[in-house]
C-alpha atoms as a PDB file:
ATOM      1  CA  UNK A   1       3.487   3.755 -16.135  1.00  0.00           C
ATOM      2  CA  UNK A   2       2.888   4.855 -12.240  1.00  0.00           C
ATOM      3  CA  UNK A   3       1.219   2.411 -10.732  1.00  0.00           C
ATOM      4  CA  UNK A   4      -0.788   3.380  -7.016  1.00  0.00           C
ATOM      5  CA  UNK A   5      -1.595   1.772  -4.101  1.00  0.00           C
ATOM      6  CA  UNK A   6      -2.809   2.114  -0.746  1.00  0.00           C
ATOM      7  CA  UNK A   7      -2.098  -0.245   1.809  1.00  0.00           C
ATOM      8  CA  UNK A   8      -4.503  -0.140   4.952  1.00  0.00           C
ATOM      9  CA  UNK A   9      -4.789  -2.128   8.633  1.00  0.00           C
ATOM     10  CA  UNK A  10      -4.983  -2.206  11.782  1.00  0.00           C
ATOM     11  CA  UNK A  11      -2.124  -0.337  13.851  1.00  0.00           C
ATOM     12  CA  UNK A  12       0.274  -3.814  14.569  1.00  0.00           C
ATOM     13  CA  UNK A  13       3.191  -5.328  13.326  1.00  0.00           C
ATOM     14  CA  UNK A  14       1.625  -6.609  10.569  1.00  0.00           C
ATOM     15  CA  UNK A  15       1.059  -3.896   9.141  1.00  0.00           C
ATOM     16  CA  UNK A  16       4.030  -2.294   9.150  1.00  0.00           C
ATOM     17  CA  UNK A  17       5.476  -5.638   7.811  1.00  0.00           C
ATOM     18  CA  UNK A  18       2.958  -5.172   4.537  1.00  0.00           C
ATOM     19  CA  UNK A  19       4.610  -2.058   4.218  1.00  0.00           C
ATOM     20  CA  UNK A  20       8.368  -3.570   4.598  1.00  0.00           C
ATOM     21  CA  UNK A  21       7.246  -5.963   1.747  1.00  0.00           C
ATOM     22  CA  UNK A  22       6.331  -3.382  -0.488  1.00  0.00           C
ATOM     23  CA  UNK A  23       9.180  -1.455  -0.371  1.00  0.00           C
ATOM     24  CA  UNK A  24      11.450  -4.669  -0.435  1.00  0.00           C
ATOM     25  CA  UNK A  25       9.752  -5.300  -3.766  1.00  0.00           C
ATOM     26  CA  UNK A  26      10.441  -1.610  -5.154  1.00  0.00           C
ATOM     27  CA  UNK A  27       7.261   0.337  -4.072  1.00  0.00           C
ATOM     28  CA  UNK A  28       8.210   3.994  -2.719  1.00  0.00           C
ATOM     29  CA  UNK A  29       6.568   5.648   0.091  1.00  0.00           C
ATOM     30  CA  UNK A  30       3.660   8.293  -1.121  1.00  0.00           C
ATOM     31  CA  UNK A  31       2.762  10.844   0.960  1.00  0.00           C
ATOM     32  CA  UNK A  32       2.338  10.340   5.171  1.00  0.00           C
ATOM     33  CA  UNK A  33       0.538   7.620   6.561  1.00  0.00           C
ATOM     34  CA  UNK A  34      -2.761   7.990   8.186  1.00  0.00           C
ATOM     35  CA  UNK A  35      -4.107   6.976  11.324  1.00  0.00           C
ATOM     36  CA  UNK A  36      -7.916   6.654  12.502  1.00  0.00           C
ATOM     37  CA  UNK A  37      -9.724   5.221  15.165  1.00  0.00           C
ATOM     38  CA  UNK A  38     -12.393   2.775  14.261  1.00  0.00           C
ATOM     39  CA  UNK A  39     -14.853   3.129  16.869  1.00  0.00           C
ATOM     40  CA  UNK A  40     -17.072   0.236  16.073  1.00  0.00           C
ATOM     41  CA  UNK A  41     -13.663  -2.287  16.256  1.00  0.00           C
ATOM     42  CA  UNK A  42     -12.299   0.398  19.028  1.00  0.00           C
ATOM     43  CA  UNK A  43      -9.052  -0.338  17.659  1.00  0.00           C
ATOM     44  CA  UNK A  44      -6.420   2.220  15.757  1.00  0.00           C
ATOM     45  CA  UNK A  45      -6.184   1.609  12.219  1.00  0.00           C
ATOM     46  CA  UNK A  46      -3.398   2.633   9.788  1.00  0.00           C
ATOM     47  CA  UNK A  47      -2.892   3.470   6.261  1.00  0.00           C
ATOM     48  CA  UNK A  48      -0.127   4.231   3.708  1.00  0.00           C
ATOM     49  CA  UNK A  49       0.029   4.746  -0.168  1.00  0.00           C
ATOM     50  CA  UNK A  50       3.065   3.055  -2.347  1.00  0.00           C
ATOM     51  CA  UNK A  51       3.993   3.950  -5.446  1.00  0.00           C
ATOM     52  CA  UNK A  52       5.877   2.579  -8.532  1.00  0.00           C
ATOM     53  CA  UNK A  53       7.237   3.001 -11.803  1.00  0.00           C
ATOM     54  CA  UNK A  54       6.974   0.216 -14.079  1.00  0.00           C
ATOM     55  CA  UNK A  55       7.693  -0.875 -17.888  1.00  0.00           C
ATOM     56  CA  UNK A  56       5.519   0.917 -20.714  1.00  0.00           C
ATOM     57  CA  UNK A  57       2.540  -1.682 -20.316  1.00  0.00           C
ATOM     58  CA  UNK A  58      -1.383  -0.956 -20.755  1.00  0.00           C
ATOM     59  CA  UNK A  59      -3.283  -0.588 -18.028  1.00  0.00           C
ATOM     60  CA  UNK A  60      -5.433  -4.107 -16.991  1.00  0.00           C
ATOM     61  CA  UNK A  61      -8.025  -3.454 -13.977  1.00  0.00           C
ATOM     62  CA  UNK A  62      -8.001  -7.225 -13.970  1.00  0.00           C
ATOM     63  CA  UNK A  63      -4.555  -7.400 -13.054  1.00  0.00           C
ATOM     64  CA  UNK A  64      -3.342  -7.302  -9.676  1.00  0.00           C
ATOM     65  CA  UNK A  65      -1.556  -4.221  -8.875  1.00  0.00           C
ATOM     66  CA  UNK A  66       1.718  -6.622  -7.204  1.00  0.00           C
ATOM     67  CA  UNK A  67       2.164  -8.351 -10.667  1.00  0.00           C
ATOM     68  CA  UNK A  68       3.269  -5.148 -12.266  1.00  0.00           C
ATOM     69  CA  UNK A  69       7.130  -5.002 -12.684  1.00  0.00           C
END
């Protein structure tokens, strides 16, 4: 199964260490990230989508996406 997800924040280090995370713990970079200013924080935001392949499993929208392996 391909499992999705898309990671969003504002534009700072932390961010881009939620994305170092994921891809330390096999997610693969989908697509480019995206950038938008939030006028009402008046701050940049951020966004990227992971991806990643795991065991044939069913499909639980109760479980959390990071507890797929």
């Amino acid at each position: 199964m391909h499992v999705y997800r898309f990671l969003s924040g504002d534009d700072d280090s932390s961010f881009c260490h939620k994305v170092t995370k994921a891809l330390s713990e096999g997610w693969v970079l989908y697509g480019q990230p995206q950038y938008v200013f939030d006028a009402a924080a008046g701050k940049m935001r951020c966004a990227q989508a992971v991806t990643k392949e795991v065991e044939d499993q069913p499909y639980d929208p109760d479980k959390k996406l990071t507890e797929y392996e």
